[in-house]
C-alpha atoms as a PDB file:
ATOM      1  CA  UNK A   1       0.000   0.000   0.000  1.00  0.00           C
ATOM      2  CA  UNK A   2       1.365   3.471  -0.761  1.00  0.00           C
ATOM      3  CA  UNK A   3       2.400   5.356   2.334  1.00  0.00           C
ATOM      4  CA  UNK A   4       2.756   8.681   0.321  1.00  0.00           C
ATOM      5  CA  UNK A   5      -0.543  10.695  -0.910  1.00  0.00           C
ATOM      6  CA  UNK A   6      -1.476  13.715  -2.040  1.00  0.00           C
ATOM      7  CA  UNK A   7      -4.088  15.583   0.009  1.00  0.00           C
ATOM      8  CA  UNK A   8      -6.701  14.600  -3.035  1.00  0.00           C
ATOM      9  CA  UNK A   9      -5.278  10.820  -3.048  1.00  0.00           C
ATOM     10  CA  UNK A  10      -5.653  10.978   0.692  1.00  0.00           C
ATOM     11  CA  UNK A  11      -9.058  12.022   0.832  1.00  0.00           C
ATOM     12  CA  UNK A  12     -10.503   9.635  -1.608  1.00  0.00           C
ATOM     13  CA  UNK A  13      -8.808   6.863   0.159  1.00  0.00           C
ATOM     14  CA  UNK A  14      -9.371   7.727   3.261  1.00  0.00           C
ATOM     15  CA  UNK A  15     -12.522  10.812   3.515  1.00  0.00           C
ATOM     16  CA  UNK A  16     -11.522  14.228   4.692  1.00  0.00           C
ATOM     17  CA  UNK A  17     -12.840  14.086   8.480  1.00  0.00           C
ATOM     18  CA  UNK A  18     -10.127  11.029   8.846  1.00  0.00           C
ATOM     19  CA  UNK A  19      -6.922  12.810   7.324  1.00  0.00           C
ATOM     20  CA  UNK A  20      -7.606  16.100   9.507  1.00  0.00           C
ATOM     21  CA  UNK A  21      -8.425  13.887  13.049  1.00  0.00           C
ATOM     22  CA  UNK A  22      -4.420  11.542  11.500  1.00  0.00           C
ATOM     23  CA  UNK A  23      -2.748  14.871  11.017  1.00  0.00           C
ATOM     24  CA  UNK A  24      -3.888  16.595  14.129  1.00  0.00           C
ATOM     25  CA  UNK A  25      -3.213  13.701  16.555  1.00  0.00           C
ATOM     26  CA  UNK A  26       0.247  13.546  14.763  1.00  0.00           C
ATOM     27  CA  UNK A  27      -0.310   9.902  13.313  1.00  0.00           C
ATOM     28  CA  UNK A  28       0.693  11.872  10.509  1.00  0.00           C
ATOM     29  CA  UNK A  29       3.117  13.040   8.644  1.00  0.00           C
ATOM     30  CA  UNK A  30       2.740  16.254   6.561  1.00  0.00           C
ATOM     31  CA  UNK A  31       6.606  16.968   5.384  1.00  0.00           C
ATOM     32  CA  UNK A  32       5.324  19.739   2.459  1.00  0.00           C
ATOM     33  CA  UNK A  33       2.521  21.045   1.121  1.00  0.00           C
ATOM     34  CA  UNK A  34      -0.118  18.802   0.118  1.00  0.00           C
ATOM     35  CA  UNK A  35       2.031  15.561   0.757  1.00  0.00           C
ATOM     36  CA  UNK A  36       1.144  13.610   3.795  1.00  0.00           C
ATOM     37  CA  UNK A  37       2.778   9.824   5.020  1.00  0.00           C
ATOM     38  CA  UNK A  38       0.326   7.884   6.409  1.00  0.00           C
ATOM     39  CA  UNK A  39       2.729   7.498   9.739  1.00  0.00           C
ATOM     40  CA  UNK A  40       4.571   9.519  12.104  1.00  0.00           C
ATOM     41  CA  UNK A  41       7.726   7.641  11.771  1.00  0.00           C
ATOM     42  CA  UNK A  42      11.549   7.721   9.958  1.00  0.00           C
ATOM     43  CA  UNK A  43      10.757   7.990   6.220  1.00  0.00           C
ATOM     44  CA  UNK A  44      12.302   4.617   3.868  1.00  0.00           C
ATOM     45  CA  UNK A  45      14.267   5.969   0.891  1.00  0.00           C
ATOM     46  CA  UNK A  46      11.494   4.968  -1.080  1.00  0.00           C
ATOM     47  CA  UNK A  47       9.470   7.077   0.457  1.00  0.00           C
ATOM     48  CA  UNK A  48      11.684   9.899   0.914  1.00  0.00           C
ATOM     49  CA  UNK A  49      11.989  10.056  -3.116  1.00  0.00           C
ATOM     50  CA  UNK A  50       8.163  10.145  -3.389  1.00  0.00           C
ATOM     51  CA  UNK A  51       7.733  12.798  -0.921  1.00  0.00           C
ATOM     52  CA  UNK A  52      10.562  14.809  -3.212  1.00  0.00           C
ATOM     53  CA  UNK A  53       8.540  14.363  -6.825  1.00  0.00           C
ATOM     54  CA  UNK A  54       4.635  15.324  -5.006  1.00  0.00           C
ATOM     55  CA  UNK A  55       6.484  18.233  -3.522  1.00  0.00           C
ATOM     56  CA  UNK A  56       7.670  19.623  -6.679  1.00  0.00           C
ATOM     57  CA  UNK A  57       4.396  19.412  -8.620  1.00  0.00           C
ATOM     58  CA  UNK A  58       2.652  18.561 -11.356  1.00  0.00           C
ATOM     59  CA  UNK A  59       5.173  17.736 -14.314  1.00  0.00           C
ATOM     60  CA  UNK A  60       8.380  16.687 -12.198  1.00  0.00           C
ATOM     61  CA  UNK A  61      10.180  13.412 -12.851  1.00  0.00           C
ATOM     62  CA  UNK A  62      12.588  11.405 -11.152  1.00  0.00           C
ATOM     63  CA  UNK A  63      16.285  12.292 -12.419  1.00  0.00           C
ATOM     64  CA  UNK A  64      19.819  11.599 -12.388  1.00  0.00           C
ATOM     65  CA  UNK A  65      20.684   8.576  -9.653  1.00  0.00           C
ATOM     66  CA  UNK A  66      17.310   8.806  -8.474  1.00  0.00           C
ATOM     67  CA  UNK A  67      16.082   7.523 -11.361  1.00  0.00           C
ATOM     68  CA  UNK A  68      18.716   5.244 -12.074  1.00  0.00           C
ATOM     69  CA  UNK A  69      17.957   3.680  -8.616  1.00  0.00           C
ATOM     70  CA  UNK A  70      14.530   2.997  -9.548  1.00  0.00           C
ATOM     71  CA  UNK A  71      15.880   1.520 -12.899  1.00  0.00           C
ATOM     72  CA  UNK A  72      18.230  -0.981 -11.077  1.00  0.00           C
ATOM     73  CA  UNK A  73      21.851   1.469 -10.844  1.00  0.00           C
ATOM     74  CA  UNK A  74      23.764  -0.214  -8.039  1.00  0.00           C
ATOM     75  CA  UNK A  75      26.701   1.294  -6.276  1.00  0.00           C
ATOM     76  CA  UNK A  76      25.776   4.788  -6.551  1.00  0.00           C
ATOM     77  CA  UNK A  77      23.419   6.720  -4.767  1.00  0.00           C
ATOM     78  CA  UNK A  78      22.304   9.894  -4.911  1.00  0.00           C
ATOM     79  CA  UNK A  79      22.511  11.655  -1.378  1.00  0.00           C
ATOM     80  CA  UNK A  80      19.236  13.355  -1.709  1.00  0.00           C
ATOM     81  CA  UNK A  81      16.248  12.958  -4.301  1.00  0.00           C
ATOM     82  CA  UNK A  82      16.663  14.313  -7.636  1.00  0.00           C
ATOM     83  CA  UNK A  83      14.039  15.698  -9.331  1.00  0.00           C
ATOM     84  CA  UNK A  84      13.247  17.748 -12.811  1.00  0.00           C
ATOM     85  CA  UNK A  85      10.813  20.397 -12.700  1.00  0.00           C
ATOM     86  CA  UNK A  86       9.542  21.745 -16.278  1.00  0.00           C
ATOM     87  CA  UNK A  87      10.992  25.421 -16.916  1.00  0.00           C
ATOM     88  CA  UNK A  88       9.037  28.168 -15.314  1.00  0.00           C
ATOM     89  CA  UNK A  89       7.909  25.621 -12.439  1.00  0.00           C
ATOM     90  CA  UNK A  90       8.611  26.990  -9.174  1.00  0.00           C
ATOM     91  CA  UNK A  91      11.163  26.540  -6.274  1.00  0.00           C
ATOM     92  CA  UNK A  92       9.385  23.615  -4.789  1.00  0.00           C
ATOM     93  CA  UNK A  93       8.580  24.303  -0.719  1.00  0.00           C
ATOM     94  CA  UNK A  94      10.611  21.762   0.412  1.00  0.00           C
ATOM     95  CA  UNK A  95      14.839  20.886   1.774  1.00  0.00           C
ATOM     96  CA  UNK A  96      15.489  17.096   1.226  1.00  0.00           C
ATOM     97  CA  UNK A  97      15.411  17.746  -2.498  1.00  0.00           C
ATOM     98  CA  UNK A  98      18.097  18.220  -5.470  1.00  0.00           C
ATOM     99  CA  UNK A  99      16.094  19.995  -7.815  1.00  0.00           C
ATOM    100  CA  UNK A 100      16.518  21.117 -11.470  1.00  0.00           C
ATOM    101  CA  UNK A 101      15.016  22.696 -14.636  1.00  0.00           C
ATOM    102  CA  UNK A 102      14.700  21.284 -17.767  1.00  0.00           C
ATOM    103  CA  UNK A 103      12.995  22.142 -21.091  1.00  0.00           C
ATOM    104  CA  UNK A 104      13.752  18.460 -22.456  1.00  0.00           C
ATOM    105  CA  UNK A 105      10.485  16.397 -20.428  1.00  0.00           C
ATOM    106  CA  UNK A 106       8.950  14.661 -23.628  1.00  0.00           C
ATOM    107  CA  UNK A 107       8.197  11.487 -24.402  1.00  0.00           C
ATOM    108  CA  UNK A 108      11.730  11.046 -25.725  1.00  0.00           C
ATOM    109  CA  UNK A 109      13.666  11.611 -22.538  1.00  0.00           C
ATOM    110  CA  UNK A 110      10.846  10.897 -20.317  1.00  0.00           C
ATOM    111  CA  UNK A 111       9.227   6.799 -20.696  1.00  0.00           C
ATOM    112  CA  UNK A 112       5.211   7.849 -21.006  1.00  0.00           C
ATOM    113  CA  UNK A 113       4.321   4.791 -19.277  1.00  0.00           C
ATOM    114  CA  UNK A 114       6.550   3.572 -16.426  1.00  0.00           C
ATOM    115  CA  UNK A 115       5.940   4.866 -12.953  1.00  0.00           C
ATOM    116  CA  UNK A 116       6.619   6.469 -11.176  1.00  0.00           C
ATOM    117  CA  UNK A 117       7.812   9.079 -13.530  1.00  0.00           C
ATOM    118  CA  UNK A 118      11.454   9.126 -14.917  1.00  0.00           C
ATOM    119  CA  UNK A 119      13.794  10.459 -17.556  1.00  0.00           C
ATOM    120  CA  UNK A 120      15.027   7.332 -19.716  1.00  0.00           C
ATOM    121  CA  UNK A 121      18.057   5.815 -19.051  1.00  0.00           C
ATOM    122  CA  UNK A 122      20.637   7.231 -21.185  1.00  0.00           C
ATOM    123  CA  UNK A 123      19.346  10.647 -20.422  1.00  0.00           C
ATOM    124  CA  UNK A 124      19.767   9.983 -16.962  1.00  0.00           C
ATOM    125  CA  UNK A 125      23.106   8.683 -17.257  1.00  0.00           C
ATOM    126  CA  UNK A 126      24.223  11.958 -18.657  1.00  0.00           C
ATOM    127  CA  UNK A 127      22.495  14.159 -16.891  1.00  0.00           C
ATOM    128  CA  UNK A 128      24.072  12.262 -13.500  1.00  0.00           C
ATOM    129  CA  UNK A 129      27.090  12.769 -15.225  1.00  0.00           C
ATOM    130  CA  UNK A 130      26.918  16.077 -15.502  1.00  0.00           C
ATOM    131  CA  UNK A 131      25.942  16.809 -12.169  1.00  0.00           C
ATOM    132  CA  UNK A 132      28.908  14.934 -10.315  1.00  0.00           C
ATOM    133  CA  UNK A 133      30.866  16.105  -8.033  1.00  0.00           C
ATOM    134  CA  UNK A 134      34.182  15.317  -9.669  1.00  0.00           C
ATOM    135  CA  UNK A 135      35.495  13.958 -13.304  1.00  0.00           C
ATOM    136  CA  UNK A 136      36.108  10.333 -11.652  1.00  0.00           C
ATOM    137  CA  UNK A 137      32.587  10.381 -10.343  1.00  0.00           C
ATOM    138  CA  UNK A 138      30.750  11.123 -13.729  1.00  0.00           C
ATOM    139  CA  UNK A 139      33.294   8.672 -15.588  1.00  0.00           C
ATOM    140  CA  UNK A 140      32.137   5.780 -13.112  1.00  0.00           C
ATOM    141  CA  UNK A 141      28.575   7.014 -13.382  1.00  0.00           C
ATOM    142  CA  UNK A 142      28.807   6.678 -17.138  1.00  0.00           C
ATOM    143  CA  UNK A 143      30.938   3.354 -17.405  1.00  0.00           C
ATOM    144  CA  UNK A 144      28.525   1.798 -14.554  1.00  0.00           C
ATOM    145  CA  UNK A 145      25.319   2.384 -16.454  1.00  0.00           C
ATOM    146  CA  UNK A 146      27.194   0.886 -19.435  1.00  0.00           C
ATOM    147  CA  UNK A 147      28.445  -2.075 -17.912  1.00  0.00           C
ATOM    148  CA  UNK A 148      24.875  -2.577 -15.672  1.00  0.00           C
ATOM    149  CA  UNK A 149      23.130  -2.538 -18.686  1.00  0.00           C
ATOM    150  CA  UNK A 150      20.762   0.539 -18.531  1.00  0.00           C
ATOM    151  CA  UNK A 151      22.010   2.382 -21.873  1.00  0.00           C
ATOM    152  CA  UNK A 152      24.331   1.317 -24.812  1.00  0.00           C
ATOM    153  CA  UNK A 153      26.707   3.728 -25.613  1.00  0.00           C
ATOM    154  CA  UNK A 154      24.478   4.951 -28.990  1.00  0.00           C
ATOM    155  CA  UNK A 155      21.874   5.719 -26.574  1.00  0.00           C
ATOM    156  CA  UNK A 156      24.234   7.917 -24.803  1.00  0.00           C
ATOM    157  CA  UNK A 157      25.561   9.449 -27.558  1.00  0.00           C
ATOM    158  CA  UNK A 158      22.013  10.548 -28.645  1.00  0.00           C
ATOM    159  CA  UNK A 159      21.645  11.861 -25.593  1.00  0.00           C
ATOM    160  CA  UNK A 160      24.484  13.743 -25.193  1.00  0.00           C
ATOM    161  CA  UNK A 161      23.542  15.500 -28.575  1.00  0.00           C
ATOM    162  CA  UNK A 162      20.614  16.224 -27.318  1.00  0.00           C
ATOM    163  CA  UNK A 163      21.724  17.552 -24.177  1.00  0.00           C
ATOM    164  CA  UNK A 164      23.639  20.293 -25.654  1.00  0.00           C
ATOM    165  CA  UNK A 165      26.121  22.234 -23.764  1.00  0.00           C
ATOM    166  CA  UNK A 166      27.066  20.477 -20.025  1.00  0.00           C
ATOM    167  CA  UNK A 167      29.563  20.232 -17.483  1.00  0.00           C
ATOM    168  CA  UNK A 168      32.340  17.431 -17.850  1.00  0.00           C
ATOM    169  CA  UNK A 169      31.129  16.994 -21.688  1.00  0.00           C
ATOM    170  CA  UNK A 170      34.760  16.037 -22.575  1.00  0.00           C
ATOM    171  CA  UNK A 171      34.817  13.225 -20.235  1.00  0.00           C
ATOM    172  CA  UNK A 172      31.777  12.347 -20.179  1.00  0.00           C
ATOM    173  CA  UNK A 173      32.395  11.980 -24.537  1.00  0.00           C
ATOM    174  CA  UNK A 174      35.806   9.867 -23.340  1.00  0.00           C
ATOM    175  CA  UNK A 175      34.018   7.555 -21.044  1.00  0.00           C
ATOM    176  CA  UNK A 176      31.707   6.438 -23.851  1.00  0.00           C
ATOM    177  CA  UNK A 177      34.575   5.970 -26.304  1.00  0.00           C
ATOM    178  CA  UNK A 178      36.192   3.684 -23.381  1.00  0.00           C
ATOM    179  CA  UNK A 179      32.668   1.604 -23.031  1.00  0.00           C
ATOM    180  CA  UNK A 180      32.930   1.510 -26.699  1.00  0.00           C
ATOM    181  CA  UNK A 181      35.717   0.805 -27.148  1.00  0.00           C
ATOM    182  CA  UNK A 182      38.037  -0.083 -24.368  1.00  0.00           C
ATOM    183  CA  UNK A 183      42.072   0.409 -24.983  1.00  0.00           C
ATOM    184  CA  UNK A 184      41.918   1.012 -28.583  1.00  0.00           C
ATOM    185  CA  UNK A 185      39.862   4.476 -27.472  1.00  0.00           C
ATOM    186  CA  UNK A 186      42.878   5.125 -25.572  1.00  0.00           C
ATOM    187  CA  UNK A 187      45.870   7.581 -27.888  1.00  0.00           C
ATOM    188  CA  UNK A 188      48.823   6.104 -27.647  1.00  0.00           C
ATOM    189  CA  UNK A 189      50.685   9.478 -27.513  1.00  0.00           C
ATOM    190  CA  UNK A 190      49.229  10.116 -24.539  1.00  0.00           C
ATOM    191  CA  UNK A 191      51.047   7.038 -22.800  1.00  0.00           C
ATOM    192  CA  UNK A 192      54.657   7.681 -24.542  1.00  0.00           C
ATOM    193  CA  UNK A 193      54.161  11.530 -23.624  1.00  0.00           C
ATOM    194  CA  UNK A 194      54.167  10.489 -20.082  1.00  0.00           C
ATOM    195  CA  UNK A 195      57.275   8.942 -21.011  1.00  0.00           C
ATOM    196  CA  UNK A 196      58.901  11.367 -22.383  1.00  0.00           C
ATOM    197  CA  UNK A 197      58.328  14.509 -20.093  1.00  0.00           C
ATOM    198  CA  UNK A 198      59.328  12.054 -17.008  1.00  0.00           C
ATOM    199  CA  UNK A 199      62.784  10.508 -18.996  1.00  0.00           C
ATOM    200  CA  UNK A 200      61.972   6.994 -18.830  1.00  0.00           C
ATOM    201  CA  UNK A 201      63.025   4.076 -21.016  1.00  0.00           C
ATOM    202  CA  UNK A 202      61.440   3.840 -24.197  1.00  0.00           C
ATOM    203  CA  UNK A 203      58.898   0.832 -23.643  1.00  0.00           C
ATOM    204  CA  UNK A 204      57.644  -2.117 -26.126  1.00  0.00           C
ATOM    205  CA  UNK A 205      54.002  -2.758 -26.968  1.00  0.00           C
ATOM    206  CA  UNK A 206      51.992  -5.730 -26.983  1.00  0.00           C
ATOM    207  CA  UNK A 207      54.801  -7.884 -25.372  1.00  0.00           C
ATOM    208  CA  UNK A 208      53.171 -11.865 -25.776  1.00  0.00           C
ATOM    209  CA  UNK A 209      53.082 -13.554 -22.427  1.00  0.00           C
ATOM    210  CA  UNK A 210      52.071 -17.498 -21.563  1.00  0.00           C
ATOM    211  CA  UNK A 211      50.086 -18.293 -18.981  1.00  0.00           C
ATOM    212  CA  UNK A 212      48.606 -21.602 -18.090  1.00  0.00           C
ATOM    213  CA  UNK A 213      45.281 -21.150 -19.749  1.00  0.00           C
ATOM    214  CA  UNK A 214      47.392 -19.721 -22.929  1.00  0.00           C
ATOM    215  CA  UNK A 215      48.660 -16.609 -24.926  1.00  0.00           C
ATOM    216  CA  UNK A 216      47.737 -13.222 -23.768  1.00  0.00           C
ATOM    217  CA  UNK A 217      49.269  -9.989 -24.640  1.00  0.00           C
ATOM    218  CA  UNK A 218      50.717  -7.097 -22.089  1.00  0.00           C
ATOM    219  CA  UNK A 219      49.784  -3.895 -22.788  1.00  0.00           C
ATOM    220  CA  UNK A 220      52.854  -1.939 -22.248  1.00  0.00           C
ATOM    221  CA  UNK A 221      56.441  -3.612 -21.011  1.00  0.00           C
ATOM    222  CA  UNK A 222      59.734  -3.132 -20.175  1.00  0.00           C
ATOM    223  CA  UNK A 223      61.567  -6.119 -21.165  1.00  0.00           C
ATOM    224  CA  UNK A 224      65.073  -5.569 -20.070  1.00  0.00           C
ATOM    225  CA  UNK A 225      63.511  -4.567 -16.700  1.00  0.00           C
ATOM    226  CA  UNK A 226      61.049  -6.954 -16.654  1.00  0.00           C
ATOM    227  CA  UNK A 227      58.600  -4.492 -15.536  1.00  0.00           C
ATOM    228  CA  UNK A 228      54.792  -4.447 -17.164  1.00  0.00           C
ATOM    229  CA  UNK A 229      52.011  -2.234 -17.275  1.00  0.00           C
ATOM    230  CA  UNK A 230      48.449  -2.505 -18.537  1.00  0.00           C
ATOM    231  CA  UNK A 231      46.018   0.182 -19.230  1.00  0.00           C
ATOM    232  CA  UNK A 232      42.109  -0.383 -18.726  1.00  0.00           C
ATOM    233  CA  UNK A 233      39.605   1.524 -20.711  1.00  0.00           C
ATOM    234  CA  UNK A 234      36.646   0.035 -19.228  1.00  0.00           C
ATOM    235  CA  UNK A 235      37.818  -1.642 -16.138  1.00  0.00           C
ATOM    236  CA  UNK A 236      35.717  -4.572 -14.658  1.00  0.00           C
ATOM    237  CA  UNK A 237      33.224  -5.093 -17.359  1.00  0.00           C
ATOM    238  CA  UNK A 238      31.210  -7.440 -15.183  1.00  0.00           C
ATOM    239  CA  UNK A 239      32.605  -9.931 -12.842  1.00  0.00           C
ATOM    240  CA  UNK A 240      34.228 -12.835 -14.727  1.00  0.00           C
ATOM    241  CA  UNK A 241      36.078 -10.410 -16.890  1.00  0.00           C
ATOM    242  CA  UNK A 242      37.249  -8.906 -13.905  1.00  0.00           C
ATOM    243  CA  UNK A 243      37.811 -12.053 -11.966  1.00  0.00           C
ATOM    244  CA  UNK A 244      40.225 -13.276 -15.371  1.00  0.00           C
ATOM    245  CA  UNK A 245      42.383 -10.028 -15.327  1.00  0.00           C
ATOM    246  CA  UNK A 246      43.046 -10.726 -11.787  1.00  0.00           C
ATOM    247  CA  UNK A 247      44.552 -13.947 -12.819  1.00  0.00           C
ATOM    248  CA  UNK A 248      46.179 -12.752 -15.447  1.00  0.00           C
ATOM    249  CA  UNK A 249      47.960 -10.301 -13.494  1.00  0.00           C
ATOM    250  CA  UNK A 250      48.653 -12.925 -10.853  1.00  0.00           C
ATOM    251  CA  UNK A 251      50.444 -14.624 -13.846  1.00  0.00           C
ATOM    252  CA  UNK A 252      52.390 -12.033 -14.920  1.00  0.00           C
ATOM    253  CA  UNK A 253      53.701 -11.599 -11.201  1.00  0.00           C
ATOM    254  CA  UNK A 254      54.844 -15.418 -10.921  1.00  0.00           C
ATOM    255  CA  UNK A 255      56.282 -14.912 -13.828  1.00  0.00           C
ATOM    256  CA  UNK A 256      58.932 -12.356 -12.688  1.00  0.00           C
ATOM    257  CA  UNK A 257      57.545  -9.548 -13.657  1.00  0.00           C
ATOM    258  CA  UNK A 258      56.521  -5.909 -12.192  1.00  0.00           C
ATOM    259  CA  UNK A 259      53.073  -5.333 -13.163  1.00  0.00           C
ATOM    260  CA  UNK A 260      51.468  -1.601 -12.744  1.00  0.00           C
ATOM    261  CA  UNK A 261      47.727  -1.137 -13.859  1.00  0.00           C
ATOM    262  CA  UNK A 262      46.200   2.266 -14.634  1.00  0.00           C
ATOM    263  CA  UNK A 263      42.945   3.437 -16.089  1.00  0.00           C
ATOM    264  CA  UNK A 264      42.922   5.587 -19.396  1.00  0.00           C
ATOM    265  CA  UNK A 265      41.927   7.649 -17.129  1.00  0.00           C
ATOM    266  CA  UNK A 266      44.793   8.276 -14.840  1.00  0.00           C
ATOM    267  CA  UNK A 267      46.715   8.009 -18.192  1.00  0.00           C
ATOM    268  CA  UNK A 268      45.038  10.839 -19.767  1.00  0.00           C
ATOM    269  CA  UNK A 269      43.944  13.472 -16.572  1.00  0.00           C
ATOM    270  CA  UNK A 270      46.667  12.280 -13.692  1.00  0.00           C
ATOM    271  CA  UNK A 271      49.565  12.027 -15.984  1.00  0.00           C
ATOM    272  CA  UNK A 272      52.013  13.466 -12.916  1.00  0.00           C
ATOM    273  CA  UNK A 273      50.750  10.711 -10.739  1.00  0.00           C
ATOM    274  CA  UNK A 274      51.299   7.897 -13.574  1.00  0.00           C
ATOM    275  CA  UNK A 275      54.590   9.208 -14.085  1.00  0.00           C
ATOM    276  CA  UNK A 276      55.980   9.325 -10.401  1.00  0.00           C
ATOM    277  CA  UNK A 277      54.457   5.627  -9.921  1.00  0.00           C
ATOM    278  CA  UNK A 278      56.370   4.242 -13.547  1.00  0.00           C
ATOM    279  CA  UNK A 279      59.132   5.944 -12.340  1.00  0.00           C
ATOM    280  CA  UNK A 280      59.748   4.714  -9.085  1.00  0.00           C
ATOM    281  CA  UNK A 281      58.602   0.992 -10.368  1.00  0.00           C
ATOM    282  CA  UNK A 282      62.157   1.126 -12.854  1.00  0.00           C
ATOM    283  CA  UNK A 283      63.875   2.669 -10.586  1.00  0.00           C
ATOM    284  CA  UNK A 284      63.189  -0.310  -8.277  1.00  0.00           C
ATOM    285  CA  UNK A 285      63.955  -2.999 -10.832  1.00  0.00           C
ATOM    286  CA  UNK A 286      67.293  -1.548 -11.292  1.00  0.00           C
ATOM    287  CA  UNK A 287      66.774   1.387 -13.442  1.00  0.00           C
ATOM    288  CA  UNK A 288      68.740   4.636 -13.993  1.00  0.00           C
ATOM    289  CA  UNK A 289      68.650   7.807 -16.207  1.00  0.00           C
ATOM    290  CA  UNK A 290      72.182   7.299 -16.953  1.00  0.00           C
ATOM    291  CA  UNK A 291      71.761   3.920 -18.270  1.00  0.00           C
ATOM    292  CA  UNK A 292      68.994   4.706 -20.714  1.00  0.00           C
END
């Protein structure tokens, strides 16, 4: 039974006299205007999301995390309801609410028939995106909606057009090219001008390595050093893909190697931080400037 009414859903459920004699006794909840929880006590985040969308009014729809809870997002949350008002909608009366504006409410962004009321998928991928608190955040946001499921990466494209203008547009564009298309999306410049500006060894590519279920190929290597590193576009694209580069890189350490692992990521926005850590991994197998 739904906990969460509108003063008109109230009344028809339950007659006017009764919702007065709940409210006044404090049986009642009434958090904003014209919402009222049929009981006085801690509000489930279920509910706390419905009291969010009645108190912003006719129109609003679930956004963002919010809505990718509802469609099945796991391992992010949003820390307070997010909801879309239509431009020219009001401040809604209420605190435990993110709230934004958006011309874009249509049957194309918004499903006409699922409930409660949501912006699709993909639109709410980017539009969570967008509203992150940091460039890591929105990358996982985007590459954990691609690899739950909820949106193919056309579908975010689209949406992104559609979208226009937004904050972290660059990464949020590089974090669909890496659910696309993993390490091929990833330059190669940008690895070897990490290289470069820090003075290290020039390194192979695509060194072939044996392991005991067979051939696999590392990424970037060292050979006179025997030191390794692999760079993941779209790390852990679902468990047993994740569980097998574990392995793998289990294999490359009994087999004498030094094995680093960095997202394209790191390799393209923390380029210092790649650097230092490359470094300090030759300089550990027995590397100097000198003897490059």
């Amino acid at each position: 039974m739904e906990t969460v009414l509108t003063y008109a859903e109230a009344v028809a459920r339950f007659g006017r006299a009764h919702v007065r004699k709940m409210v006044a006794r404090g049986q009642w909840s009434k958090p904003a205007p014209n919402v009222y929880v049929i009981h006085c006590g801690p509000l489930t985040p279920t509910e706390r999301e419905r009291v969010a969308l009645l108190a912003c009014g006719s129109g609003a729809v679930f956004g963002g995390l919010t809505a990718l809870g509802v469609d099945g997002l796991t391992g992010i949350d949003a820390r307070r309801p997010t909801i879309i008002m239509p431009i020219g909608s009001k401040t809604p009366p209420y605190n435990d609410v993110t709230a934004h504006w958006s011309k874009y409410l249509d049957d194309i962004d918004v499903h006409p028939a699922r409930t409660p009321a949501r912006t699709r998928p993909a639109r709410s991928l980017v539009d969570a995106a967008a509203w992150a608190q940091s460039q890591p955040q929105a990358r996982l946001i985007v590459i954990a909606g691609c690899q739950q499921g909820l949106a193919t990466t056309r579908q975010l494209r689209e949406a992104l057009t559609r979208r226009g203008t937004c904050r972290f547009r660059s990464i949020i564009v590089e974090s669909i090219l890496d659910a696309a298309g993993g390490i091929q999306s990833l330059p190669e410049r940008d690895f070897r001008q990490i290289c470069r500006t820090h003075r290290l060894p020039e390194p192979s590519h695509q060194e072939a390595v044996r392991g005991k279920d067979g051939r696999y190929f590392l990424d970037v290597a060292w050979k006179r050093h025997r030191v390794a590193a692999e760079i993941h576009g779209m790390p852990h694209l679902g468990i047993q893909n994740w569980d097998s580069d574990l392995e793998r890189a289990n294999e490359v350490m009994i087999g004498d190697r030094r094995l680093l692992i960095f997202s394209s990521f790191a390799v393209r926005h923390r380029c210092e931080r790649v650097g230092d850590q490359m470094h300090r991994m030759l300089r550990t197998a027995g590397w100097t400037q000198e003897s490059t």
